[in-house]
N, C-alpha and C. Protein backbone atom coordinates (compact mmCIF):
# COMPACT_ATOMS: atom_id res chain seq x y z
N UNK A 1 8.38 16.83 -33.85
CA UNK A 1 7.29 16.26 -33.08
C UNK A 1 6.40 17.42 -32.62
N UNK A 2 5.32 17.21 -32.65
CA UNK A 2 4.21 18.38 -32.11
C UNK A 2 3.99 18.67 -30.93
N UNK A 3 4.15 19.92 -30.24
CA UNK A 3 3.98 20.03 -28.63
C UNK A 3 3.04 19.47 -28.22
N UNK A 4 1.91 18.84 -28.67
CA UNK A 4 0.83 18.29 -28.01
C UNK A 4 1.08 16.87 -27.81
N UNK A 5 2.40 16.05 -28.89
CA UNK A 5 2.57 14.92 -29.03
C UNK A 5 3.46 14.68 -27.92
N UNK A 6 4.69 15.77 -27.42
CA UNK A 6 5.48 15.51 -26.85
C UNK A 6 5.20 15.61 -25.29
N UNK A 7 4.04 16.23 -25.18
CA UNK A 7 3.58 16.95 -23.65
C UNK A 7 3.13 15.55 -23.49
N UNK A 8 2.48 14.47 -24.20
CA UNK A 8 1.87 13.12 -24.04
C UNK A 8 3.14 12.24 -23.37
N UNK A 9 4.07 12.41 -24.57
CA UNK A 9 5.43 11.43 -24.51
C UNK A 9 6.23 11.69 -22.83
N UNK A 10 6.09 12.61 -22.56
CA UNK A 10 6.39 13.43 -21.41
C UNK A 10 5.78 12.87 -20.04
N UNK A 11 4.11 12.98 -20.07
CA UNK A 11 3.02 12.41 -19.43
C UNK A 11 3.27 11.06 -19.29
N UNK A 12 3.68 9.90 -20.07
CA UNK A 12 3.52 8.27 -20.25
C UNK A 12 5.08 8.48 -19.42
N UNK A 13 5.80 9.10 -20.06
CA UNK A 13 7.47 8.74 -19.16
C UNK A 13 7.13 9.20 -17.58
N UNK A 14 6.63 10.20 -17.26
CA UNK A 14 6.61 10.41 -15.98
C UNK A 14 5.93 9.79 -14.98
N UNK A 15 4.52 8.59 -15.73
CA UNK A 15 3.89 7.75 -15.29
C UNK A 15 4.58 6.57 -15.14
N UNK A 16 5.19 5.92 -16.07
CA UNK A 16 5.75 4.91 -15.97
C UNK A 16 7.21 5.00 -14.61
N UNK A 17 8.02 6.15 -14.42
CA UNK A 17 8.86 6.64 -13.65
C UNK A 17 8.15 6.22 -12.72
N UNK A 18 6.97 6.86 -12.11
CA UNK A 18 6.60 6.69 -10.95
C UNK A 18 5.94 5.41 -10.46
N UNK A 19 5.28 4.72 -11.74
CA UNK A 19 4.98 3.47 -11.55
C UNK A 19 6.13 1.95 -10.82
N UNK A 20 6.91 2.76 -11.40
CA UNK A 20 8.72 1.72 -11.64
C UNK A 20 8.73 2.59 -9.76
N UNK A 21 9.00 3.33 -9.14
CA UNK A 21 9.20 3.91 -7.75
C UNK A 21 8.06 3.25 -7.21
N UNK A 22 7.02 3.21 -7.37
CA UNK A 22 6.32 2.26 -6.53
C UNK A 22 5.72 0.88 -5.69
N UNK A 23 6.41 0.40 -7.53
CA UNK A 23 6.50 -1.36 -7.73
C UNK A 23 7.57 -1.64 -6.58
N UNK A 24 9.29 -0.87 -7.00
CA UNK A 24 10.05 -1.28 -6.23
C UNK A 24 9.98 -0.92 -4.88
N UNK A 25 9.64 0.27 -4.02
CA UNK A 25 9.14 0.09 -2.88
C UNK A 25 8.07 -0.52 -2.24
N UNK A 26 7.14 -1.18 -2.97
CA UNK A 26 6.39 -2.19 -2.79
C UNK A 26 7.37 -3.71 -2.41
N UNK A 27 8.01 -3.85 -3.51
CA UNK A 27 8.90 -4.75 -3.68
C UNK A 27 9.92 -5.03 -2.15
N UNK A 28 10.49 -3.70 -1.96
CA UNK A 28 11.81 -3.90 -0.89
C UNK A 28 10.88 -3.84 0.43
N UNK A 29 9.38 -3.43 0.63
CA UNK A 29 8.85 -3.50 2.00
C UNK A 29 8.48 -5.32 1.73
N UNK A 30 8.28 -5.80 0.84
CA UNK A 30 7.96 -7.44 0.84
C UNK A 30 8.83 -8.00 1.36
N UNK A 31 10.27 -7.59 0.74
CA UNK A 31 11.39 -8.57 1.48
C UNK A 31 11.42 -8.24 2.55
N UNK A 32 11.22 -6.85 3.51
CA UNK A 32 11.63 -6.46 4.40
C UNK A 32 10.66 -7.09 5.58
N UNK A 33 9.73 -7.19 5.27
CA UNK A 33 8.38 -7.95 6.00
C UNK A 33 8.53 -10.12 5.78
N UNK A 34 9.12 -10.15 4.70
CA UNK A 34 9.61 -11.71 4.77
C UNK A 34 10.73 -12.03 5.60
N UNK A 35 11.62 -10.93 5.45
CA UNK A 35 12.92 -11.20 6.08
C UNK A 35 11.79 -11.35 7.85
N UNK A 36 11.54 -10.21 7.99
CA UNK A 36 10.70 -10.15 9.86
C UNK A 36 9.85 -11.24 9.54
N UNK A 37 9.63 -12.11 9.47
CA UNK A 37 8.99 -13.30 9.95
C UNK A 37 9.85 -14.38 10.02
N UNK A 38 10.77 -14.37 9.03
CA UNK A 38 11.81 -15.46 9.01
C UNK A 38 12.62 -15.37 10.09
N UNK A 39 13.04 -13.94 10.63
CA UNK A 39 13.26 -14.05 11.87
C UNK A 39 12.36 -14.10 12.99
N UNK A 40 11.07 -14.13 13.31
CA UNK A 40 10.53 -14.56 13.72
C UNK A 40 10.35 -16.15 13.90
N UNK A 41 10.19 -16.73 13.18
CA UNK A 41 10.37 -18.33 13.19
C UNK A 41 11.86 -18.28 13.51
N UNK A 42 12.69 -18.04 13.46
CA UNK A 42 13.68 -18.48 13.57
C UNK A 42 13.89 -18.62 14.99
N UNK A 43 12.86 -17.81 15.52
CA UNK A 43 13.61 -17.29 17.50
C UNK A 43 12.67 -18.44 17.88
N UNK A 44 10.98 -18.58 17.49
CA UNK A 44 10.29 -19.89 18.03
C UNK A 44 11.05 -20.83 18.11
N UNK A 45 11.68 -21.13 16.46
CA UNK A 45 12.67 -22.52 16.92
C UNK A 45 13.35 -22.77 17.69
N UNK A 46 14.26 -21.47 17.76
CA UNK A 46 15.27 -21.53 18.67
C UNK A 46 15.04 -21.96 20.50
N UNK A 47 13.67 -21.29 20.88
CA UNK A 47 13.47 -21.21 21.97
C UNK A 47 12.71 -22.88 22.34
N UNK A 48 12.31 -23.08 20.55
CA UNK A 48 11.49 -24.62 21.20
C UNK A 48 12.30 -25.57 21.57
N UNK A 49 13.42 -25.72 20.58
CA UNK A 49 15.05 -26.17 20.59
C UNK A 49 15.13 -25.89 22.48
N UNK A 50 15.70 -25.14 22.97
CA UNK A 50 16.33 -24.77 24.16
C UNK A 50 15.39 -25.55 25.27
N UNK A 51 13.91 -24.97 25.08
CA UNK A 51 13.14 -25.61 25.83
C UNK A 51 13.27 -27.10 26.15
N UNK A 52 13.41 -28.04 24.70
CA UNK A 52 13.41 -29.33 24.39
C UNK A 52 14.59 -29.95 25.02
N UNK A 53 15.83 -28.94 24.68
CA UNK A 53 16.98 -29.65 25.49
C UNK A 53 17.01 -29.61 27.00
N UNK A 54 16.70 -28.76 27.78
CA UNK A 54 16.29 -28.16 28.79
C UNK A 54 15.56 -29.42 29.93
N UNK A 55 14.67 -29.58 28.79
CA UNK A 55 13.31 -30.51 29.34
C UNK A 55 13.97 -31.99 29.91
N UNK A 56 15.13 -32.72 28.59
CA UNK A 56 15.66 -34.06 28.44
C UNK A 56 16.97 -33.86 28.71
N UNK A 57 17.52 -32.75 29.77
CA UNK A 57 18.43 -33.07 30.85
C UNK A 57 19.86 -31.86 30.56
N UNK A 58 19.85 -31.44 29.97
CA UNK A 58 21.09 -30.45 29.03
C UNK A 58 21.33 -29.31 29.93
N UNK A 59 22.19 -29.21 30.42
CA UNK A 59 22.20 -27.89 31.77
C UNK A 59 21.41 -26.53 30.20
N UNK A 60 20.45 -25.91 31.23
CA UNK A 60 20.15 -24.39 30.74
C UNK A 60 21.97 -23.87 30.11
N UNK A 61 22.40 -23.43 30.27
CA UNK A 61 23.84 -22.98 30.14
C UNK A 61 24.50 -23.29 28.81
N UNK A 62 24.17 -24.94 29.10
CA UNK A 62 25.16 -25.64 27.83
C UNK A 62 23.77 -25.71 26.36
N UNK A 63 22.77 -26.00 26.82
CA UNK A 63 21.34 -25.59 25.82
C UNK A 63 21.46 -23.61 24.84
N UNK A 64 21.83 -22.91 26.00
CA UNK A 64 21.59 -21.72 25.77
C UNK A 64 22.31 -21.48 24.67
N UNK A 65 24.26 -21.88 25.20
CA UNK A 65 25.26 -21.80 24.23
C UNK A 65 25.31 -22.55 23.53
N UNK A 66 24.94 -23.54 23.13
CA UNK A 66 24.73 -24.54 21.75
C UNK A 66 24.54 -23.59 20.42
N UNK A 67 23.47 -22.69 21.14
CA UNK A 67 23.16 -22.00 19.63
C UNK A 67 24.40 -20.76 19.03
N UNK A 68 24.93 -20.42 19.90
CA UNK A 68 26.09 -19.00 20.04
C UNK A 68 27.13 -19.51 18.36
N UNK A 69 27.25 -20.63 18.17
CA UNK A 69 28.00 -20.20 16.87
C UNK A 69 27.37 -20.58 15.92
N UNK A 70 26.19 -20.90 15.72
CA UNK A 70 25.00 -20.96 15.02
C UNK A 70 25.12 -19.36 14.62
N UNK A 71 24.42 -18.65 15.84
CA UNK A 71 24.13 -17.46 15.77
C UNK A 71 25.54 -16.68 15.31
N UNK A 72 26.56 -16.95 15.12
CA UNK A 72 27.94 -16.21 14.48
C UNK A 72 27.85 -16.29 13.01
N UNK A 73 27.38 -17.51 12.29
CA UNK A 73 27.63 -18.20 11.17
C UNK A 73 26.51 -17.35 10.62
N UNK A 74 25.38 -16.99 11.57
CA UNK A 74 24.11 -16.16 11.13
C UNK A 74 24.59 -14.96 10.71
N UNK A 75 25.24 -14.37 11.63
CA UNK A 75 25.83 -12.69 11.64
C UNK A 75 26.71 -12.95 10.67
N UNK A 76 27.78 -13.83 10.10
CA UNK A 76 28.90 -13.30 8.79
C UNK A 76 28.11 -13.35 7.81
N UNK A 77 27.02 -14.58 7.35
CA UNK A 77 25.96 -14.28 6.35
C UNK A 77 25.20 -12.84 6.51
N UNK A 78 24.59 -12.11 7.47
CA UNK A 78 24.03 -11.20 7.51
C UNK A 78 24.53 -9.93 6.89
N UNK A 79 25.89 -10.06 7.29
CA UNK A 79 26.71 -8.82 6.81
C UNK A 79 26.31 -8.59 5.23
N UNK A 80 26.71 -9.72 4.66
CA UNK A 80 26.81 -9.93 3.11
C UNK A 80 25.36 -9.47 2.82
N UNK A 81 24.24 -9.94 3.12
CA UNK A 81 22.91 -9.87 3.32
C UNK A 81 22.23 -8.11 3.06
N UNK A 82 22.93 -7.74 3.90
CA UNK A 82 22.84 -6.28 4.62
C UNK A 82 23.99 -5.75 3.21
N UNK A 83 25.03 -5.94 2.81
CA UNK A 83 25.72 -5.37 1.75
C UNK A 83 25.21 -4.91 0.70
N UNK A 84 24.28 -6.07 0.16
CA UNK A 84 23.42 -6.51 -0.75
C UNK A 84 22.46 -5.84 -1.11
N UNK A 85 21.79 -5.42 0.34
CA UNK A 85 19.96 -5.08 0.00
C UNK A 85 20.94 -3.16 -0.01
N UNK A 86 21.93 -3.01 1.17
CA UNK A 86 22.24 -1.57 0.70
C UNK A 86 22.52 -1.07 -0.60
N UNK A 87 23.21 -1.79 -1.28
CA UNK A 87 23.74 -1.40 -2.46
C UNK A 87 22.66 -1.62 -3.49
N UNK A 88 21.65 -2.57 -3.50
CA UNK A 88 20.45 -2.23 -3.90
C UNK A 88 19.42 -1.17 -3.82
N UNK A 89 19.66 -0.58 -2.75
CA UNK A 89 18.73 0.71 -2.55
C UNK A 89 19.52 2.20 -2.80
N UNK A 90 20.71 2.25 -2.75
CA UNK A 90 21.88 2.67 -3.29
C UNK A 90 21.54 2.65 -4.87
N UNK A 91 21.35 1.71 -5.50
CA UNK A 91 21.37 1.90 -6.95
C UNK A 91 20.06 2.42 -7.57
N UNK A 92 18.97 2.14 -6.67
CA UNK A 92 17.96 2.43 -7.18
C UNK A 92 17.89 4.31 -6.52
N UNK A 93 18.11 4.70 -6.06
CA UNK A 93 18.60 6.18 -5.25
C UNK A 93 19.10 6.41 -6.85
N UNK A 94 20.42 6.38 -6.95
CA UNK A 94 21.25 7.07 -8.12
C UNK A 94 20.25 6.59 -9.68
N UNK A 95 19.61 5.80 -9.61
CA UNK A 95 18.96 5.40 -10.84
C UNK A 95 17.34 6.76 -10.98
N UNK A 96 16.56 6.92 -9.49
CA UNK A 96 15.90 7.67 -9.54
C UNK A 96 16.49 9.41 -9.58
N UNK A 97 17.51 9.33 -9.17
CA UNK A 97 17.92 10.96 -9.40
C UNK A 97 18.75 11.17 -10.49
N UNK A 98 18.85 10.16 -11.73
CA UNK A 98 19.23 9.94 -12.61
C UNK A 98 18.05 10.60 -13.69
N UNK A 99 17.23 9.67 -13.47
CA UNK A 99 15.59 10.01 -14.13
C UNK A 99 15.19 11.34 -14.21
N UNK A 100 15.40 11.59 -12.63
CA UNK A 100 14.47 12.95 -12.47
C UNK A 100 16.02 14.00 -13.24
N UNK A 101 16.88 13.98 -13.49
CA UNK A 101 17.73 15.05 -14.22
C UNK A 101 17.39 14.98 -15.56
N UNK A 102 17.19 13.68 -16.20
CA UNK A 102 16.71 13.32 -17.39
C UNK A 102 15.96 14.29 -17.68
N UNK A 103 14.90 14.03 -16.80
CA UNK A 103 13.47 14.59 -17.34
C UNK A 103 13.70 16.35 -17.05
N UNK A 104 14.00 16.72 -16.38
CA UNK A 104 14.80 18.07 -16.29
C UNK A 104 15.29 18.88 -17.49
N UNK A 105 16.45 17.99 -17.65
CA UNK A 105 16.53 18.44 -19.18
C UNK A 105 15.59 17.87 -20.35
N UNK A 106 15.34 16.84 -20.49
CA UNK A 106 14.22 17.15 -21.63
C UNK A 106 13.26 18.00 -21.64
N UNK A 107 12.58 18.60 -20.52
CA UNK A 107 11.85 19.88 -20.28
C UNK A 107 12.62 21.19 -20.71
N UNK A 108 14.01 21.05 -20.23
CA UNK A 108 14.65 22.15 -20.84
C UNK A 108 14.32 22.55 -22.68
N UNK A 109 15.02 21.36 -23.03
CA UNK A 109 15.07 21.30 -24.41
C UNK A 109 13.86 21.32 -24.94
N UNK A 110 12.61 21.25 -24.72
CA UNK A 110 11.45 21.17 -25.13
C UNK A 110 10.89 22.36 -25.00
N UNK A 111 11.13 23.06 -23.57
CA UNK A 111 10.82 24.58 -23.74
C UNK A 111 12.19 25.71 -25.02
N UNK A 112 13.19 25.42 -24.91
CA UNK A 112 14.01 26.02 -25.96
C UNK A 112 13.35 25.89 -27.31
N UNK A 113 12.79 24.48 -27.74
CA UNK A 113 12.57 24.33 -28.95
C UNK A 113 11.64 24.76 -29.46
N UNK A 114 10.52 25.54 -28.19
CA UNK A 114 8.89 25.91 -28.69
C UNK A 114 9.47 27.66 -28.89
């Protein structure tokens, strides 16, 4: 292959690399900004809920704790949740310092070969 061909081949891989790093941190701030609103609605409800019981006679107390194993059933899903998105960012970590050794050595080998 011709050094001028490969300095190209080189150029398109290191674009596309960085293109692929951007998409997906684009990507994980989306969920991370969906997830914060979903908890957001989630606390309105909660509080319209409390209010509502509150209003039509429910001691404050017994309204408040209604939601407490709601909110448990929330936290064992969360864990899993939280497992998930780590080991996702975890893979994409070892996948990008994967790349960048790649390309390391193909620079190697490309300067040996000229």
């Amino acid at each position: 292959m011709a050094p001028g061909r490969q300095d190209c081949v080189l150029l398109i891989d290191d674009f596309f690399a960085e293109a692929h790093n951007v998409l997906k941190d684009t990507h994980l701030k989306e969920i991370a900004r969906i997830k914060n609103e979903n908890n957001v609605e989630v606390m309105k409800l909660k509080k319209s809920l409390e209010q509502r019981l509150i209003s039509e006679g429910v001691q404050r107390n017994h309204a408040v704790g209604s939601f407490d194993k709601a909110k448990d059933n929330h936290k064992a899903h969360q864990a899993k949740d939280m497992f998930a998105d780590n080991e996702a960012e975890r893979q994409r970590r070892l996948l990008t310092e994967e790349n960048e050794l790649l390309k390391k050595r193909l620079r190697a080998v490309e300067a040996i070969s000229q």
